[in-house]
PDB file of N, CA and C in Angstrom:
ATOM      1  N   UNK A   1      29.065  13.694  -2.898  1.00  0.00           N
ATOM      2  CA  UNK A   1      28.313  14.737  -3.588  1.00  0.00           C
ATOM      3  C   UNK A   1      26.877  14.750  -3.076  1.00  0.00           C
ATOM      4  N   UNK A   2      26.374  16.022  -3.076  1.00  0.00           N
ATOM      5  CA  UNK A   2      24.903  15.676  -2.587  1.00  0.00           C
ATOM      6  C   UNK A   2      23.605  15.518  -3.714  1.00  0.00           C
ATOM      7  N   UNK A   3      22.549  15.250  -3.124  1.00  0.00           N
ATOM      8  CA  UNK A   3      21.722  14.505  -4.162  1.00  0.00           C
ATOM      9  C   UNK A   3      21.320  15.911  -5.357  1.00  0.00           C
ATOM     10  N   UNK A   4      20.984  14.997  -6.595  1.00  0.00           N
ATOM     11  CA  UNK A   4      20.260  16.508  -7.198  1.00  0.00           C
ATOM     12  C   UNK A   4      18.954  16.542  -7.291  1.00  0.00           C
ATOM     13  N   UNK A   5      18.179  17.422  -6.325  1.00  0.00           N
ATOM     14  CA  UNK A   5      16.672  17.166  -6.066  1.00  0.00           C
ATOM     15  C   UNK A   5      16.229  18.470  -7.839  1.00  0.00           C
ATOM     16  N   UNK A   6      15.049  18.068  -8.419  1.00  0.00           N
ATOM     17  CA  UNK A   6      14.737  18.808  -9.040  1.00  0.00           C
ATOM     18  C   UNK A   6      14.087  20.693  -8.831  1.00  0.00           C
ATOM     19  N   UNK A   7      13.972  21.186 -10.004  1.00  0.00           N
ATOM     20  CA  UNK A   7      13.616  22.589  -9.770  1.00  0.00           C
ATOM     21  C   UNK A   7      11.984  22.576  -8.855  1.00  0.00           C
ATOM     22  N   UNK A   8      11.633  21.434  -8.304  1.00  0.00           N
ATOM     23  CA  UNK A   8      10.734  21.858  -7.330  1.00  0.00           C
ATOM     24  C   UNK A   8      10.889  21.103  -6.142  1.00  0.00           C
ATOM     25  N   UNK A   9      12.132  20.828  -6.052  1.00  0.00           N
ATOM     26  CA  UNK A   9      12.946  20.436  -5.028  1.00  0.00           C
ATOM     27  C   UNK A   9      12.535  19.106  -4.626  1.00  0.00           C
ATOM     28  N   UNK A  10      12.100  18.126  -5.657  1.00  0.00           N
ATOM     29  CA  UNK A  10      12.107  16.932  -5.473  1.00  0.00           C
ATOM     30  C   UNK A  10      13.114  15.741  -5.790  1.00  0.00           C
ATOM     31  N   UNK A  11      12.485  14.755  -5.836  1.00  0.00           N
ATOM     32  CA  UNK A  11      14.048  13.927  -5.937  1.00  0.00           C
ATOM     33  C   UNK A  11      12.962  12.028  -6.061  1.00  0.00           C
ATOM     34  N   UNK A  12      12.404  11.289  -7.601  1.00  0.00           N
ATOM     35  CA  UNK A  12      12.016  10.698  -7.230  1.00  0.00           C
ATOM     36  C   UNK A  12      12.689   9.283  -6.570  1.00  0.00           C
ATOM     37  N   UNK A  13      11.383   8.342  -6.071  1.00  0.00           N
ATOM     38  CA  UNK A  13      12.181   7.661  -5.406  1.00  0.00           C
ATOM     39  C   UNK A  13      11.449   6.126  -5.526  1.00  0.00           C
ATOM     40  N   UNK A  14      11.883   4.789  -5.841  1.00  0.00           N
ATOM     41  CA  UNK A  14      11.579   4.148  -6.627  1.00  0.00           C
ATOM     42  C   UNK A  14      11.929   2.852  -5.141  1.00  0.00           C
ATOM     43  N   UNK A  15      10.427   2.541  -4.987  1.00  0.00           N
ATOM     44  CA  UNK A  15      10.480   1.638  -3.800  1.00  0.00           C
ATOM     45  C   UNK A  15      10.967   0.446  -4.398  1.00  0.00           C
ATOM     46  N   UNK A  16      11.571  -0.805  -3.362  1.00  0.00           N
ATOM     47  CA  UNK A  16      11.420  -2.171  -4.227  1.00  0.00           C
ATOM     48  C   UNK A  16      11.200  -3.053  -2.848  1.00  0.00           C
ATOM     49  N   UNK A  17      10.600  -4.320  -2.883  1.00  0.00           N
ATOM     50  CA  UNK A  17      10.813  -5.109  -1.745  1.00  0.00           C
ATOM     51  C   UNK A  17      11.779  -5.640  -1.930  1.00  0.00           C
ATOM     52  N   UNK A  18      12.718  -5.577  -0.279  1.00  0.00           N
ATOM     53  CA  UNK A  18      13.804  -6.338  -0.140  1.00  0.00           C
ATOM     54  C   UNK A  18      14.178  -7.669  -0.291  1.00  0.00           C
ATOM     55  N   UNK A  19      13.003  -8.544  -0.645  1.00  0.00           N
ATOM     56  CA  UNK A  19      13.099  -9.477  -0.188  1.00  0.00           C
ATOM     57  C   UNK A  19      13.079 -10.494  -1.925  1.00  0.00           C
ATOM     58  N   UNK A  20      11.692 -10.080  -2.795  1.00  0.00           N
ATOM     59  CA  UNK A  20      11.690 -10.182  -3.800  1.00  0.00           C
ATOM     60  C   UNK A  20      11.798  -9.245  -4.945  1.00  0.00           C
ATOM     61  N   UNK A  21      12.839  -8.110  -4.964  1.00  0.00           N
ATOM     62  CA  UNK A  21      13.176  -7.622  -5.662  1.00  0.00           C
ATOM     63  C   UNK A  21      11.972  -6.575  -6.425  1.00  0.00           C
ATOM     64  N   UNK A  22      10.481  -7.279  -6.107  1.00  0.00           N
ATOM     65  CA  UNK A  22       9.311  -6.414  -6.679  1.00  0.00           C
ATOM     66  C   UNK A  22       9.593  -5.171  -6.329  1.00  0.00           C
ATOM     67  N   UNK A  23       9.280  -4.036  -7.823  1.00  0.00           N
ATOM     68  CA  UNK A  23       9.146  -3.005  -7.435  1.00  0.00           C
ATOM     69  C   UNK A  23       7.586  -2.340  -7.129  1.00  0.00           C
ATOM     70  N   UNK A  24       7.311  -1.624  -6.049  1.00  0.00           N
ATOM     71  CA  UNK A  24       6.174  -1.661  -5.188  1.00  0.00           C
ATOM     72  C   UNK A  24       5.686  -0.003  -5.568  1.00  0.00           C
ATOM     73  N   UNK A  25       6.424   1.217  -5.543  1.00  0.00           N
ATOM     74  CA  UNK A  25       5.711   2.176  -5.657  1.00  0.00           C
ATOM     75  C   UNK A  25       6.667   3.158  -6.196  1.00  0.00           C
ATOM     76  N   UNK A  26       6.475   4.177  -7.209  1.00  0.00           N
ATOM     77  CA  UNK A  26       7.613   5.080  -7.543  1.00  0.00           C
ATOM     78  C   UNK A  26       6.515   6.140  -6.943  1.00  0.00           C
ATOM     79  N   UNK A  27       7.162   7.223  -6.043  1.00  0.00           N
ATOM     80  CA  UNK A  27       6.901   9.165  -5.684  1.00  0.00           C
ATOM     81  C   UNK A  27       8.133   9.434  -5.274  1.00  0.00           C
ATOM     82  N   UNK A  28       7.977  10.620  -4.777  1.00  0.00           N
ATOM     83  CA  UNK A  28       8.802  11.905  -5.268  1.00  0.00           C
ATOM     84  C   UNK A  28       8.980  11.949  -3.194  1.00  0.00           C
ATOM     85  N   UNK A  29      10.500  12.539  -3.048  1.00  0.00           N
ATOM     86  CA  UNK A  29      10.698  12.876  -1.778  1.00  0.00           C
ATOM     87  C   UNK A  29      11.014  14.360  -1.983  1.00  0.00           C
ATOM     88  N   UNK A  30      10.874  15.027  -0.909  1.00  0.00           N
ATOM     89  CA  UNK A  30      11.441  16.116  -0.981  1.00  0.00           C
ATOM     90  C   UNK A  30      12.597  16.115   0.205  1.00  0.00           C
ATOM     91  N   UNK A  31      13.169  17.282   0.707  1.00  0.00           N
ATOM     92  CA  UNK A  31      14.408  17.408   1.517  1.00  0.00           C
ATOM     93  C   UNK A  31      13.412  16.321   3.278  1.00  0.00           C
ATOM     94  N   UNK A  32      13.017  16.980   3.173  1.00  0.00           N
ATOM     95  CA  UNK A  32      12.365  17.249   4.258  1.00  0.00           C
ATOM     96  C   UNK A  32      11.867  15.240   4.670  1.00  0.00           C
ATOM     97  N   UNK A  33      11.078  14.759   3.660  1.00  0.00           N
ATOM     98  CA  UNK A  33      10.372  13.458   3.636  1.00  0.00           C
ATOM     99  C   UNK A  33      11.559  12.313   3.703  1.00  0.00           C
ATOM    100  N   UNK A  34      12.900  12.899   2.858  1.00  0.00           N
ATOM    101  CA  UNK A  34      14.063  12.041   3.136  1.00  0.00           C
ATOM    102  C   UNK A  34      14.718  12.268   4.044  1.00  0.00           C
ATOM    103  N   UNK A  35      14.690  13.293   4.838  1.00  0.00           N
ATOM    104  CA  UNK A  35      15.488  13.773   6.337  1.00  0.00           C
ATOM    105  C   UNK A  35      14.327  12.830   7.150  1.00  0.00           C
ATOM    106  N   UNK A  36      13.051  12.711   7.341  1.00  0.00           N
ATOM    107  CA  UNK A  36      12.074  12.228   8.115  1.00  0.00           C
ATOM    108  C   UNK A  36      12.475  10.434   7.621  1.00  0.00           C
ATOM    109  N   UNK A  37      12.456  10.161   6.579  1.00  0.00           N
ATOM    110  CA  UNK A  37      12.507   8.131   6.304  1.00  0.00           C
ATOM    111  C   UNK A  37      14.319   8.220   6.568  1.00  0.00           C
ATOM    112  N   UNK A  38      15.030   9.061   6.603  1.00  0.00           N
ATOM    113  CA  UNK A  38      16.436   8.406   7.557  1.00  0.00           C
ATOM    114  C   UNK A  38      16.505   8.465   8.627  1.00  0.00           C
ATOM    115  N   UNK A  39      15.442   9.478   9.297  1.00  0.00           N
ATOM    116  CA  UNK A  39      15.959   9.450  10.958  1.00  0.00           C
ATOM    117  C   UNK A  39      14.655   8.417  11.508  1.00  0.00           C
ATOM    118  N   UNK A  40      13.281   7.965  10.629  1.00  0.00           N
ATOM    119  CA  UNK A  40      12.525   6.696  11.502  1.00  0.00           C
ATOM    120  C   UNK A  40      12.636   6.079  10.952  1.00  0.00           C
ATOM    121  N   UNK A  41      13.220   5.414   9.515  1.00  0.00           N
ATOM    122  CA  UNK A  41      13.384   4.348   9.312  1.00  0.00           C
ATOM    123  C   UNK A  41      12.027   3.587   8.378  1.00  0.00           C
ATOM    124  N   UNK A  42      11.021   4.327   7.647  1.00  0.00           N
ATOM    125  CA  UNK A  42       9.581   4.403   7.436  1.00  0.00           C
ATOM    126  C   UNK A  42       9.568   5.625   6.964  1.00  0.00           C
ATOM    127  N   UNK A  43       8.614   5.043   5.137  1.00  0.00           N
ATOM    128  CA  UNK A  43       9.282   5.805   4.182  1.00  0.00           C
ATOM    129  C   UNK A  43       8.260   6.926   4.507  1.00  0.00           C
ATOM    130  N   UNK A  44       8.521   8.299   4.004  1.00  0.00           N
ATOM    131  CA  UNK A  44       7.582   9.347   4.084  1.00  0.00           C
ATOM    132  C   UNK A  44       7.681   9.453   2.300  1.00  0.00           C
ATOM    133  N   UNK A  45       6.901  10.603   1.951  1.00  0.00           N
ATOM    134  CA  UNK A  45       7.372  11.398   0.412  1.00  0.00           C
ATOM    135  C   UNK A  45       6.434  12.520   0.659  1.00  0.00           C
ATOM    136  N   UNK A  46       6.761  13.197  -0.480  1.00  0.00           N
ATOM    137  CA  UNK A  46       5.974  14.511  -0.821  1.00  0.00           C
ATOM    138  C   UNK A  46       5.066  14.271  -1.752  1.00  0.00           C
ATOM    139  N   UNK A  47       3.636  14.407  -1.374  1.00  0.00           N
ATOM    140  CA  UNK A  47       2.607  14.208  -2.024  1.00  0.00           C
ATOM    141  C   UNK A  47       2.142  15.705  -3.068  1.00  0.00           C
ATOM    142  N   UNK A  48       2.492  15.040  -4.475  1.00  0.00           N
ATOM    143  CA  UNK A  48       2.194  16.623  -5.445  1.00  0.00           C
ATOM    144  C   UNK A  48       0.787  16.976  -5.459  1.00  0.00           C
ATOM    145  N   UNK A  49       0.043  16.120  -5.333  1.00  0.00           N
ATOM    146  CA  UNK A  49      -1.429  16.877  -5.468  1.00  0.00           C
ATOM    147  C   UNK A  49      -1.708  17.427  -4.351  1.00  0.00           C
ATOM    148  N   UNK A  50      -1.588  16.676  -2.919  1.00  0.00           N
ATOM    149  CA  UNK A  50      -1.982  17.191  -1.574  1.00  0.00           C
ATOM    150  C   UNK A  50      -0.366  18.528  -1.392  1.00  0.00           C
ATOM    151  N   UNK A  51       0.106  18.617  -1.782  1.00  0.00           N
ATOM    152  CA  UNK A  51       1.388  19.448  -1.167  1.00  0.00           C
ATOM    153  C   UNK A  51       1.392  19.316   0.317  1.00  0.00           C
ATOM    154  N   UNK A  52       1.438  18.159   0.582  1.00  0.00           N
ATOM    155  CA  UNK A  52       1.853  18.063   1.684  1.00  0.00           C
ATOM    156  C   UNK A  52       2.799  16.537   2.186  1.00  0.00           C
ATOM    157  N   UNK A  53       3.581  16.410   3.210  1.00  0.00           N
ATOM    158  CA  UNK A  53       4.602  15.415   3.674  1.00  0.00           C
ATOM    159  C   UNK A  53       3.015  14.199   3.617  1.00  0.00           C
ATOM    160  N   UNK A  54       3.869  13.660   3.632  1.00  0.00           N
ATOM    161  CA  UNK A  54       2.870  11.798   3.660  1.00  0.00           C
ATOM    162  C   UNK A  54       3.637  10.553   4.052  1.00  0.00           C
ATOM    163  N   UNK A  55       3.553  10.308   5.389  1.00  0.00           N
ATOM    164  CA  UNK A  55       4.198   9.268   6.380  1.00  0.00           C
ATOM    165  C   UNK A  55       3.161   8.208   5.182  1.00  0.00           C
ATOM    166  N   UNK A  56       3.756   6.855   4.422  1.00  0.00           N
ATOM    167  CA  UNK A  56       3.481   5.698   3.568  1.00  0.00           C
ATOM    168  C   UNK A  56       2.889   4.907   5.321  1.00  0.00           C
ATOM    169  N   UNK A  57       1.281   4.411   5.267  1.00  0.00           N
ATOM    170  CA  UNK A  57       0.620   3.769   5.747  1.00  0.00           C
ATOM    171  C   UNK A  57       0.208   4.663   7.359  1.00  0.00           C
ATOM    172  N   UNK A  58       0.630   5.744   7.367  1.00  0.00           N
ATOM    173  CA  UNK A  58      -0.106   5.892   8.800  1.00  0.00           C
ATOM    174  C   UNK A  58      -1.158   5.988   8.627  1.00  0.00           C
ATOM    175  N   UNK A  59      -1.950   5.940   7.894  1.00  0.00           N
ATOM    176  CA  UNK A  59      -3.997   5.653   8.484  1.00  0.00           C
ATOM    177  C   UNK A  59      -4.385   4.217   7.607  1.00  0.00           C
ATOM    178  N   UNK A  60      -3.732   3.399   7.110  1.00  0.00           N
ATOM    179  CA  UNK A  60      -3.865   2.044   6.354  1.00  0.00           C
ATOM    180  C   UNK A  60      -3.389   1.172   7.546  1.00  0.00           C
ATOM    181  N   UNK A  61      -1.928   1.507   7.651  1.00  0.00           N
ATOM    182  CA  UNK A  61      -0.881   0.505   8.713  1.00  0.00           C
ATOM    183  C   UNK A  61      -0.293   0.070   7.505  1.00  0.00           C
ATOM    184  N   UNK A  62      -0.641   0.075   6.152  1.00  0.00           N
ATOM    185  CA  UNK A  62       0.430  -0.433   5.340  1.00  0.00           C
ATOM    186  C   UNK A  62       1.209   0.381   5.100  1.00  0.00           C
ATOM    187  N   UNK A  63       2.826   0.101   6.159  1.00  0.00           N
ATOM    188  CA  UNK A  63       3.843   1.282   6.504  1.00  0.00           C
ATOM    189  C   UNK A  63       5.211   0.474   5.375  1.00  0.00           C
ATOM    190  N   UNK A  64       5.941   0.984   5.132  1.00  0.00           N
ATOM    191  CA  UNK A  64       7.007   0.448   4.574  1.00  0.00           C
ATOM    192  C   UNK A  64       8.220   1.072   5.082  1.00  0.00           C
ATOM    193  N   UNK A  65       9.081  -0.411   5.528  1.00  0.00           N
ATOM    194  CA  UNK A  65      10.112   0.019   6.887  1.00  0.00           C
ATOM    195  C   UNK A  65      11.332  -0.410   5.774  1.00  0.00           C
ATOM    196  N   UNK A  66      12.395   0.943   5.707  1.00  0.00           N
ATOM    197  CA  UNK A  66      13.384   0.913   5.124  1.00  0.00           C
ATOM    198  C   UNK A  66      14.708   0.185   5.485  1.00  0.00           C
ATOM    199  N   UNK A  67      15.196  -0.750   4.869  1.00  0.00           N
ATOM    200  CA  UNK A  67      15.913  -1.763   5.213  1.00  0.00           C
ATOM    201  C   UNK A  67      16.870  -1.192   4.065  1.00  0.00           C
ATOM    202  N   UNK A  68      17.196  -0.580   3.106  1.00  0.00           N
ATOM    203  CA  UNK A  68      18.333   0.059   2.612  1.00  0.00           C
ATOM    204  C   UNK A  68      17.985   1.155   1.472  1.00  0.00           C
ATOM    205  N   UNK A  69      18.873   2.407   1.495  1.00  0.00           N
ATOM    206  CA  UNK A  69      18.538   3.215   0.046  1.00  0.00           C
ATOM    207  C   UNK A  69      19.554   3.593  -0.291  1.00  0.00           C
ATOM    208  N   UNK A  70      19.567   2.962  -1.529  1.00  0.00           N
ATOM    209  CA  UNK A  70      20.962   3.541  -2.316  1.00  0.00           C
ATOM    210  C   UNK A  70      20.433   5.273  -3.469  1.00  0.00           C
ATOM    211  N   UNK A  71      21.499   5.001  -4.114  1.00  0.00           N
ATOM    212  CA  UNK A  71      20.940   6.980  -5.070  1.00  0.00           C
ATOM    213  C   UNK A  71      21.864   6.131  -6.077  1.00  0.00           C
ATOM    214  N   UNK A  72      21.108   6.965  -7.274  1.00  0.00           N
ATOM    215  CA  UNK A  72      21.708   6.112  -8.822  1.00  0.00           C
ATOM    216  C   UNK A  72      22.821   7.250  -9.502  1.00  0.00           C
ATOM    217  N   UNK A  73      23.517   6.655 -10.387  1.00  0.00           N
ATOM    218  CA  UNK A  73      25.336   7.203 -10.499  1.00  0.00           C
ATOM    219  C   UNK A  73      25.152   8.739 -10.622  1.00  0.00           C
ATOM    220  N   UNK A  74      23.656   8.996 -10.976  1.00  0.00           N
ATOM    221  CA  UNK A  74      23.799  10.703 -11.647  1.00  0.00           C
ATOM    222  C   UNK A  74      23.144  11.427  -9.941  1.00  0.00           C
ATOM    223  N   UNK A  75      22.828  10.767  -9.020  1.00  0.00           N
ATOM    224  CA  UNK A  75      22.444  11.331  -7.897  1.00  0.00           C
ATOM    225  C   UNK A  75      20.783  11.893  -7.580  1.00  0.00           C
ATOM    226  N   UNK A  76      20.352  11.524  -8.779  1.00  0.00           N
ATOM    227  CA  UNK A  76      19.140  12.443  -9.265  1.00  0.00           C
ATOM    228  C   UNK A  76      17.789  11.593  -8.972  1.00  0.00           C
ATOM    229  N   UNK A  77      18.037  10.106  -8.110  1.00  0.00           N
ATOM    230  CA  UNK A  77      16.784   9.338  -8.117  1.00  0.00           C
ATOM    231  C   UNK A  77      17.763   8.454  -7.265  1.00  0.00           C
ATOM    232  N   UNK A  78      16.156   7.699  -6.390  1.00  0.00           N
ATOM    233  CA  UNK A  78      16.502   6.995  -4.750  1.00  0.00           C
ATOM    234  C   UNK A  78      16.158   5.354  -4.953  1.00  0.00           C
ATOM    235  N   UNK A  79      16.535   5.097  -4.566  1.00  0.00           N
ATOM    236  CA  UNK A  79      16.473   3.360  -4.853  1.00  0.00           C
ATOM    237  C   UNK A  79      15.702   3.044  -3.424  1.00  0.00           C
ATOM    238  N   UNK A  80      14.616   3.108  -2.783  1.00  0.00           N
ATOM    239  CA  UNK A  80      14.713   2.456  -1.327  1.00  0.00           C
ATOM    240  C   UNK A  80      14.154   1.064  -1.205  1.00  0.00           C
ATOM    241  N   UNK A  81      14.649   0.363  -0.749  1.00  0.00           N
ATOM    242  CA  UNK A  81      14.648  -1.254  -0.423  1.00  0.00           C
ATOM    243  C   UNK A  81      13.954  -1.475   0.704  1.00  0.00           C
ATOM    244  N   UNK A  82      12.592  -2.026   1.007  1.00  0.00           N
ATOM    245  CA  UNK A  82      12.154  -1.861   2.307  1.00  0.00           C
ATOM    246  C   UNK A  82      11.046  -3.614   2.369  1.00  0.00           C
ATOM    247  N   UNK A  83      10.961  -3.417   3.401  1.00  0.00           N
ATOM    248  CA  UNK A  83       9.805  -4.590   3.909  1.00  0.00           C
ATOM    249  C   UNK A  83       8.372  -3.798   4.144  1.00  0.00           C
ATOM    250  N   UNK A  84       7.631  -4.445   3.224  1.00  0.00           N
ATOM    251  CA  UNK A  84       6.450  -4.013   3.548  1.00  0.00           C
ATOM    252  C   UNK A  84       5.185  -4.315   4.077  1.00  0.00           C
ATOM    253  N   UNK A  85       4.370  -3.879   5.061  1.00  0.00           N
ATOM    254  CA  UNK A  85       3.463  -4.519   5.928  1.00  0.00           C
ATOM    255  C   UNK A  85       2.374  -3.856   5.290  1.00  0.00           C
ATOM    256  N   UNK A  86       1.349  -4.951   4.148  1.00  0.00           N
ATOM    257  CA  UNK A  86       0.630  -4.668   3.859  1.00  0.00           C
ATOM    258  C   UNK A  86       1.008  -4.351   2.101  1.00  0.00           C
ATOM    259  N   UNK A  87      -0.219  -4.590   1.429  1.00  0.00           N
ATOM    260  CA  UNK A  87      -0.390  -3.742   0.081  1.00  0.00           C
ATOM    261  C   UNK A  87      -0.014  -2.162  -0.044  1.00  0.00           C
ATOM    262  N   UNK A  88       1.076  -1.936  -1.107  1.00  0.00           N
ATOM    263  CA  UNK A  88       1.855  -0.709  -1.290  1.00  0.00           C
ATOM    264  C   UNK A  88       0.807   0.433  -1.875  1.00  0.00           C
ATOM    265  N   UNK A  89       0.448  -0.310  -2.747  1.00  0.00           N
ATOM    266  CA  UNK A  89      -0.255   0.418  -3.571  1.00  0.00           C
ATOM    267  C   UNK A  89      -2.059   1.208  -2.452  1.00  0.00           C
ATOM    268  N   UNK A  90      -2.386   2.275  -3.468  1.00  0.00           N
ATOM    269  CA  UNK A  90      -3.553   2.894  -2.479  1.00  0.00           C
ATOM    270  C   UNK A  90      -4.877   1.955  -2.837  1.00  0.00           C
ATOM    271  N   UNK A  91      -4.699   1.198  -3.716  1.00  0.00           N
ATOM    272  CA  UNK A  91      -5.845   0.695  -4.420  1.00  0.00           C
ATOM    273  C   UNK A  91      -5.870  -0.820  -3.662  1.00  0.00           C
ATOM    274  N   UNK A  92      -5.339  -1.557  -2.858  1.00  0.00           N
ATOM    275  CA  UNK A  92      -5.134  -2.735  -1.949  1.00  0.00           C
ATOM    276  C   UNK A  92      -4.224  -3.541  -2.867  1.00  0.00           C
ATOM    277  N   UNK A  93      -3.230  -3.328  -4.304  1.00  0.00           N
ATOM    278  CA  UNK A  93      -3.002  -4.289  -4.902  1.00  0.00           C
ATOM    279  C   UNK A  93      -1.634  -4.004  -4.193  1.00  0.00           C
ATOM    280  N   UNK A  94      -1.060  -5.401  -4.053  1.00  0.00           N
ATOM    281  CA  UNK A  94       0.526  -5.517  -3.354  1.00  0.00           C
ATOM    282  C   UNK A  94       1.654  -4.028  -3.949  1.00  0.00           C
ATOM    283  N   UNK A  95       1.247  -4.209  -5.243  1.00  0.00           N
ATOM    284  CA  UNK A  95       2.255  -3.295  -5.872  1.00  0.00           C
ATOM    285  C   UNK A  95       1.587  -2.014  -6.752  1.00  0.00           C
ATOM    286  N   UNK A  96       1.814  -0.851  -6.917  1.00  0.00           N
ATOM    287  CA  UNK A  96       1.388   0.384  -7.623  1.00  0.00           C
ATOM    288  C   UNK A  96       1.251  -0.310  -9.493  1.00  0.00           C
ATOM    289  N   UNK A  97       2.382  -1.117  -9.614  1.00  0.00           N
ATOM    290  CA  UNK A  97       1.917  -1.678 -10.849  1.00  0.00           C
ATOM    291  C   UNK A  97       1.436  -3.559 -11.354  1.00  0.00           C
ATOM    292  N   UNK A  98       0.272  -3.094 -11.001  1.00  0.00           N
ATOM    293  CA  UNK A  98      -0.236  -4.274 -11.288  1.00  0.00           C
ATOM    294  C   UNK A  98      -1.345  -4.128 -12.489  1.00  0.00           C
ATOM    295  N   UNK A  99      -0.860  -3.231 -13.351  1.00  0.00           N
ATOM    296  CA  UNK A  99      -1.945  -3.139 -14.729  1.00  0.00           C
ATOM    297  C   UNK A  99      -0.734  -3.233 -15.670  1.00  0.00           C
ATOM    298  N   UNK A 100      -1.083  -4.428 -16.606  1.00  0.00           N
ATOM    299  CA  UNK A 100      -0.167  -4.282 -17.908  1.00  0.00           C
ATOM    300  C   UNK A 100      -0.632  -3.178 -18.932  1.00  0.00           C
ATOM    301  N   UNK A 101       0.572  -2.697 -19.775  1.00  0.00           N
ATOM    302  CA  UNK A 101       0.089  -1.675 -20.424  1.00  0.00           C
ATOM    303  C   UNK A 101      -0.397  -1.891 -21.652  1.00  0.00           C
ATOM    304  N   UNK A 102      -1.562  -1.310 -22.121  1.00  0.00           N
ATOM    305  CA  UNK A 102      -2.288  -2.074 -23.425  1.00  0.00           C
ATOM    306  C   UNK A 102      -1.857  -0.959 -24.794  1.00  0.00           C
ATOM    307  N   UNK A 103      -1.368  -1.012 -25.699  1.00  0.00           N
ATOM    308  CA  UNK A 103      -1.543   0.064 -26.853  1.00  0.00           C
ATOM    309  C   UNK A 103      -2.208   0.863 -27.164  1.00  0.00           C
ATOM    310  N   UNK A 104      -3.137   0.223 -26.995  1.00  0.00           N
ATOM    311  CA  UNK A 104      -4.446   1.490 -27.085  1.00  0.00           C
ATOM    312  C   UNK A 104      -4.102   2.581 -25.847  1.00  0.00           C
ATOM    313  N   UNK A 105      -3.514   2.534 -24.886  1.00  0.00           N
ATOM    314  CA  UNK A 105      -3.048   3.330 -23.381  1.00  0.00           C
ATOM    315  C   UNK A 105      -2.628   4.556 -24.583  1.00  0.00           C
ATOM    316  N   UNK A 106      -1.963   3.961 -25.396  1.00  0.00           N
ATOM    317  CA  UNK A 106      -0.977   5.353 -25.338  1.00  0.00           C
ATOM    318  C   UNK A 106      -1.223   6.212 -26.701  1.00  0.00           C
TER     319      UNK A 106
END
């Protein structure tokens, strides 16, 4: 079956390292960013604020090289498993979540 990208033709996608299971960054692919991270191997996504494709580390070098992606039972979200060279996150921290969430947050 093919994937079900949403009504703005996305599809999110929920990084993890291969190695320790950390999960490193959740965005959004579109057709296009997941046709580009299966044929190099190096994740791309679709950036919603910039509307535009976004190769993960080409002006950092912190690139993340896809070593497996599975899709979850409803088809609707990407699992990708990768090795990563460098801090995931844009802020230098290894992972996008490295803030616990406080009560007052919400």
């Amino acid at each position: 079956m093919p994937l079900k990208f949403d009504d703005r033709g996305l599809i999110p996608a929920i990084v993890q390292d291969n190695s320790t299971g950390e999960v490193l960054i959740v965005a959004y692919m579109n057709d296009e960013a997941l046709r580009r991270t299966l044929e190099s191997g190096q994740v791309w996504f679709w950036s919603r604020s910039r509307q535009e494709l976004w190769h993960k580390g080409a002006t950092s070098g912190n690139t993340l090289t896809v070593r497996e992606m599975r899709k979850d039972c409803d088809e609707d979200a990407l699992l990708v498993k990768v090795d990563a060279a460098g801090p995931a996150c844009h802020t230098g921290e290894r992972s996008c979540f490295y803030r616990v969430l406080d009560p007052a947050d919400v």
